[in-house]
Each structure stands twice: as structure tokens, then as C-alpha cells.
C-alpha atoms as a PDB file:
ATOM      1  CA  UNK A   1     116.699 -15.780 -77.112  1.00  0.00           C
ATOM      2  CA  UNK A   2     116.844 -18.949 -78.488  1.00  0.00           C
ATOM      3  CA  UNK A   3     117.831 -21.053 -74.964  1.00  0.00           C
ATOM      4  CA  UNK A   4     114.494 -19.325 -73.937  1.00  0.00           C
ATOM      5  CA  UNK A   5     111.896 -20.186 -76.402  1.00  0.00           C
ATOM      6  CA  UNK A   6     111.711 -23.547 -77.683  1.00  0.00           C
ATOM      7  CA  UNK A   7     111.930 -24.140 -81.531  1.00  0.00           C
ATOM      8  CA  UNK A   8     109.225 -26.046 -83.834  1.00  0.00           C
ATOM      9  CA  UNK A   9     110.488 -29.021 -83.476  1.00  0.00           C
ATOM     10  CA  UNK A  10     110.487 -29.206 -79.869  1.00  0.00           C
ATOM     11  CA  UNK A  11     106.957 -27.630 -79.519  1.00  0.00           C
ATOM     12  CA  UNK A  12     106.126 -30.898 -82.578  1.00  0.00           C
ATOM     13  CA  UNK A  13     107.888 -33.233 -80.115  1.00  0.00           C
ATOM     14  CA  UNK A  14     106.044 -32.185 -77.331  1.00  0.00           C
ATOM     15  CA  UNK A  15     102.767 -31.673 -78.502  1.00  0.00           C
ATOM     16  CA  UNK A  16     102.997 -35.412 -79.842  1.00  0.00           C
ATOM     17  CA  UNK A  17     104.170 -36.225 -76.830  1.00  0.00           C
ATOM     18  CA  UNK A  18     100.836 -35.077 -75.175  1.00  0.00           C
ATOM     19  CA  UNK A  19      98.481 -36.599 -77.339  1.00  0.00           C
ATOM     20  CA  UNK A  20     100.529 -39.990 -76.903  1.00  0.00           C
ATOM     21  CA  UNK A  21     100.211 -39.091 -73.503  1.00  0.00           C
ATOM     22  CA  UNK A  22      96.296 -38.580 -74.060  1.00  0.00           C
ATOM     23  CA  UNK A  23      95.599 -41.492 -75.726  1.00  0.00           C
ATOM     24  CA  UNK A  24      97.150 -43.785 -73.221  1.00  0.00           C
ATOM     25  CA  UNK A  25      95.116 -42.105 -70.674  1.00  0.00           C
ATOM     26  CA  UNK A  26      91.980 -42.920 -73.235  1.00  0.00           C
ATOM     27  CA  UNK A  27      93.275 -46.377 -73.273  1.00  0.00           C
ATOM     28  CA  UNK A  28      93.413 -47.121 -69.718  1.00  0.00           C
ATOM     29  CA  UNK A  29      90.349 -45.520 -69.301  1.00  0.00           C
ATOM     30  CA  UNK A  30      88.686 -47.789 -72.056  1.00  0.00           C
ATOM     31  CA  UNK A  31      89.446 -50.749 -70.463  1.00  0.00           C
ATOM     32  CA  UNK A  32      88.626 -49.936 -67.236  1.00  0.00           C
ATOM     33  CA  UNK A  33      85.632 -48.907 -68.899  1.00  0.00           C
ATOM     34  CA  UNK A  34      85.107 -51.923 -70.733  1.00  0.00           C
ATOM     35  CA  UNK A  35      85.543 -54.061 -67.729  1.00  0.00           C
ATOM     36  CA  UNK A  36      82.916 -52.202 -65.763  1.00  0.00           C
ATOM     37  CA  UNK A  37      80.969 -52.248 -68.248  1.00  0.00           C
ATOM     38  CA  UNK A  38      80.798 -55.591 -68.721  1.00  0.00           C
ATOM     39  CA  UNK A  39      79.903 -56.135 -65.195  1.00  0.00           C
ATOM     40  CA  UNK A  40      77.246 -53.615 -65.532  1.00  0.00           C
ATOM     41  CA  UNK A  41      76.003 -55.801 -68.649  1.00  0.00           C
ATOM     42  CA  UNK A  42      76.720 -58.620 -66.196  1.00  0.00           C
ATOM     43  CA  UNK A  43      74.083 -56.972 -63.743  1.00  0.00           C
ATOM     44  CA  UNK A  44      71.630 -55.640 -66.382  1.00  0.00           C
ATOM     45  CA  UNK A  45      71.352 -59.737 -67.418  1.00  0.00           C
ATOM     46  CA  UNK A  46      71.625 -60.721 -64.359  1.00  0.00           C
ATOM     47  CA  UNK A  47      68.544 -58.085 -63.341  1.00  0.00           C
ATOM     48  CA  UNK A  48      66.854 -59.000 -66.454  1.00  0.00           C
ATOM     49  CA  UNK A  49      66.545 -63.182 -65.921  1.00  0.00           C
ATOM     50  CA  UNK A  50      65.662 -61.934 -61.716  1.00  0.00           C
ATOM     51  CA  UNK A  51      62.710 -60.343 -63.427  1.00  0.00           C
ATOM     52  CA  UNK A  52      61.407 -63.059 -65.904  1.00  0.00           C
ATOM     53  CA  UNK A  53      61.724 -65.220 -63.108  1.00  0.00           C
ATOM     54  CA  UNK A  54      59.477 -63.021 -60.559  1.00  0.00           C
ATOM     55  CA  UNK A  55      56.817 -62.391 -63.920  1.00  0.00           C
ATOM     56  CA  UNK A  56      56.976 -66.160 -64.349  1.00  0.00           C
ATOM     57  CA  UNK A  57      56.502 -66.767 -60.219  1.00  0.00           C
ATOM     58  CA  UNK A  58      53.266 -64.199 -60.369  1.00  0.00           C
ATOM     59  CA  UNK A  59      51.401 -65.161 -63.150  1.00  0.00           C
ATOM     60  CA  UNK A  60      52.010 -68.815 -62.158  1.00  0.00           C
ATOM     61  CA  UNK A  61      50.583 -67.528 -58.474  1.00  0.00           C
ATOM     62  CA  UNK A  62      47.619 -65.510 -59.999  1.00  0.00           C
ATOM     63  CA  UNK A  63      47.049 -68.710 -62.216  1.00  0.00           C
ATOM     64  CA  UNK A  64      46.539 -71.051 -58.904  1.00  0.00           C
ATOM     65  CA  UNK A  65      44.724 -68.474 -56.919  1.00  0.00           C
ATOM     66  CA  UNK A  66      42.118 -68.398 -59.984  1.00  0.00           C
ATOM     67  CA  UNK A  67      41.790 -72.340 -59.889  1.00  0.00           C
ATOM     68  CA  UNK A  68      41.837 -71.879 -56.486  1.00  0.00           C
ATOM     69  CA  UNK A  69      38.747 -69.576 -56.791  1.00  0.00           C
ATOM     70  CA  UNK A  70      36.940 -71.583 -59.471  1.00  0.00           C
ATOM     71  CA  UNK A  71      37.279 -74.700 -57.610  1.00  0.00           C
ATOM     72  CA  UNK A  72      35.692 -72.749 -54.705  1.00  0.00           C
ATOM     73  CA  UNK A  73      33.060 -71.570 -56.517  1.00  0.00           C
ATOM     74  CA  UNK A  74      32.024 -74.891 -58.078  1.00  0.00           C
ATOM     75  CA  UNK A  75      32.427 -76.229 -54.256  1.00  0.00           C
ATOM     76  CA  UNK A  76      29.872 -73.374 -53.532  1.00  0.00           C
ATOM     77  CA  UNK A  77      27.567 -74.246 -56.623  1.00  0.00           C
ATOM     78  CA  UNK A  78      27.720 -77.662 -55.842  1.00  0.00           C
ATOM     79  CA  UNK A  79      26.590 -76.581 -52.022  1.00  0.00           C
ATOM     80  CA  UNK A  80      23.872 -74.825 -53.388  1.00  0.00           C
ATOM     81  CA  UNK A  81      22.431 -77.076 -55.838  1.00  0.00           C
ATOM     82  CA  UNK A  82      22.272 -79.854 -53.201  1.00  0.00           C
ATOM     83  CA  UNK A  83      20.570 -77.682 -50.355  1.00  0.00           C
ATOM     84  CA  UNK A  84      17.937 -76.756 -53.411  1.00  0.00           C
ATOM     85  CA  UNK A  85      17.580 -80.473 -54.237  1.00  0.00           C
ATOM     86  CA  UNK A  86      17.071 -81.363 -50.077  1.00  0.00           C
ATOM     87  CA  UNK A  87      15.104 -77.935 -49.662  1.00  0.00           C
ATOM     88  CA  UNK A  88      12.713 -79.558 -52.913  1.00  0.00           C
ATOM     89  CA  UNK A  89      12.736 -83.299 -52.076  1.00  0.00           C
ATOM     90  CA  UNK A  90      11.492 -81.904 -48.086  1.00  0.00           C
ATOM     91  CA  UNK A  91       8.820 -80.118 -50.145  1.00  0.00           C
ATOM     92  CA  UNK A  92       7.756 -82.906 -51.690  1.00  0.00           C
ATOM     93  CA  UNK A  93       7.611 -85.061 -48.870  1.00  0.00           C
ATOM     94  CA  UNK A  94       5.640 -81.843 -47.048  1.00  0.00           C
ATOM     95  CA  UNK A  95       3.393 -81.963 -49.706  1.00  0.00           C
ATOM     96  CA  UNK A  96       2.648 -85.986 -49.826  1.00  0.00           C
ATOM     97  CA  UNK A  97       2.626 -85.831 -46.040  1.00  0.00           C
ATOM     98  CA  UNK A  98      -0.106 -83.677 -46.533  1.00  0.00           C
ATOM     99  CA  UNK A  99      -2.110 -85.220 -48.748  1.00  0.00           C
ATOM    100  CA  UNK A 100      -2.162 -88.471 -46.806  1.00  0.00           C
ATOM    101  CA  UNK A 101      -3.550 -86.432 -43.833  1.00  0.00           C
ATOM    102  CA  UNK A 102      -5.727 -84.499 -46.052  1.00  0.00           C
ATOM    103  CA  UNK A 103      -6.993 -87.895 -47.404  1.00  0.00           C
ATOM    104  CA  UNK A 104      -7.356 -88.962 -44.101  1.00  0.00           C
ATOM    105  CA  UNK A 105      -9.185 -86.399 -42.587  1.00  0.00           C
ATOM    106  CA  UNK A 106     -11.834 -86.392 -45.735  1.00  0.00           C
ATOM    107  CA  UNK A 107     -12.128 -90.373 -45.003  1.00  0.00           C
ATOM    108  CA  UNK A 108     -12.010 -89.398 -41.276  1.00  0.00           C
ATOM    109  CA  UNK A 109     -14.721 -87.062 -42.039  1.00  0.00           C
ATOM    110  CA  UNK A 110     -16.889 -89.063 -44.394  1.00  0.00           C
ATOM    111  CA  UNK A 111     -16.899 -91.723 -41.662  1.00  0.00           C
ATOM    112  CA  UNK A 112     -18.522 -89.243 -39.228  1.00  0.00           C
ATOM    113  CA  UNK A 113     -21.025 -88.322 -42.174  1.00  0.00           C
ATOM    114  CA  UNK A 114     -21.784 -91.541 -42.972  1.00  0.00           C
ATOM    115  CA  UNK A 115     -22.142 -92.336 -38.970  1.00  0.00           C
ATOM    116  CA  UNK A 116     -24.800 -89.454 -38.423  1.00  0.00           C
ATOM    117  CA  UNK A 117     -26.611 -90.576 -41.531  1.00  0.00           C
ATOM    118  CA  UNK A 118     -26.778 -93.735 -39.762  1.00  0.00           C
ATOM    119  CA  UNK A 119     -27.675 -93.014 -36.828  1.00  0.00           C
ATOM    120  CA  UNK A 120     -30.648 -90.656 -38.472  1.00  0.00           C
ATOM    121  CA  UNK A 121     -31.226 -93.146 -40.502  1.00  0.00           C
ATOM    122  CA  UNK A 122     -31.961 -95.507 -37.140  1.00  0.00           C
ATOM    123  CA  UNK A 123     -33.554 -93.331 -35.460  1.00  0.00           C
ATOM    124  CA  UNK A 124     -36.456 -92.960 -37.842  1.00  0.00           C
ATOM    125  CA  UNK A 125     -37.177 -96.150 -38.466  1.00  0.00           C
END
């Protein structure tokens, strides 16, 4: 019976025997582990600094398109401020324009006057 079962000591032996066996499968496993996983920290950095960068790229491109924008509206204000300022300074000129002729149609007018009364005047003398 005894060739057949194995005594304490051997199932001691072999049971330590396993977990050696265990923990230099552990082991290997670690440092693969730890390899790929500093590659994947490697990435995650890597993914990380990509990112700032693209934030960095978009705000700096929303930042120019709103200058861009503000500088068009001012271009736009300025536009309109100096059609207003022609569009008044043609009024003006409209309106003088038209008092000159007005003023000359009155003295146009008072000449006729002036000419009947004249010539009633001349007649009845």
C-alpha cells in the first residue's frame, strides 16, 4: 500500500512545488503585465497630451473666428455709419438745393409782382 499512496512528505513536497510553480507563473505574468501596462500608460499620456493639444487648437480656432466676426461687424458698422453720414450730408444738400430754388422762385415771383404793379401802375397814369 505504501508504493501506491504517497506519504506527507511527498504530498508537502509537491504541493510546495505547485505553489512555487504558481508563483512563477504570477511572476511572468506580472511583468508581462507591467510592461503592457506601461505601454498602455504610454498610450493613455500619449492620448492625453493628443487631446490638450486638439482643446488648445479649437479654442485658439473659435478665438480667431470671433475676431474674425467682430472685425466684420465693426467693418459692417463702419459701412453703415458712413452710408448714414452720405445718406444725411445728400439731405442736406437736397434741402439747401431747395431753398436756393425756393428763394429763387419767391424773387422770381416777386419780380413778376412787382412787373404787373408796374405795368398797372403805367397804365393809369
Amino acid at each position: 500500500m505504501s508504493g501506491k499512496e504517497p506519504s506527507f512528505a511527498d504530498r508537502m513536497q509537491t504541493a510546495a512545488k505547485a505553489k512555487q510553480a504558481q508563483l512563477d507563473k504570477m511572476r511572468a505574468t506580472a511583468l508581462a503585465n507591467a510592461a503592457q501596462s506601461a505601454a498602455r500608460q504610454t498610450a493613455r499620456v500619449d492620448t492625453a497630451e493628443a487631446r490638450q493639444i486638439r482643446t488648445a487648437e479649437r479654442k485658439n480656432a473659435k478665438r480667431v473666428a470671433a475676431e474674425h466676426r467682430a472685425a466684420l461687424r465693426a467693418a459692417e458698422k463702419a459701412g453703415l455709419a458712413r452710408a448714414a453720414a452720405e445718406e444725411e450730408a445728400r439731405k442736406e444738400a437736397e434741402s439747401i438745393a431747395q431753398g436756393v430754388a425756393d428763394a429763387a422762385l419767391k424773387k422770381d415771383q416777386k419780380a413778376a409782382r412787382d412787373s404787373k404793379y408796374a405795368a398797372r401802375k403805367a397804365r393809369q397814369k
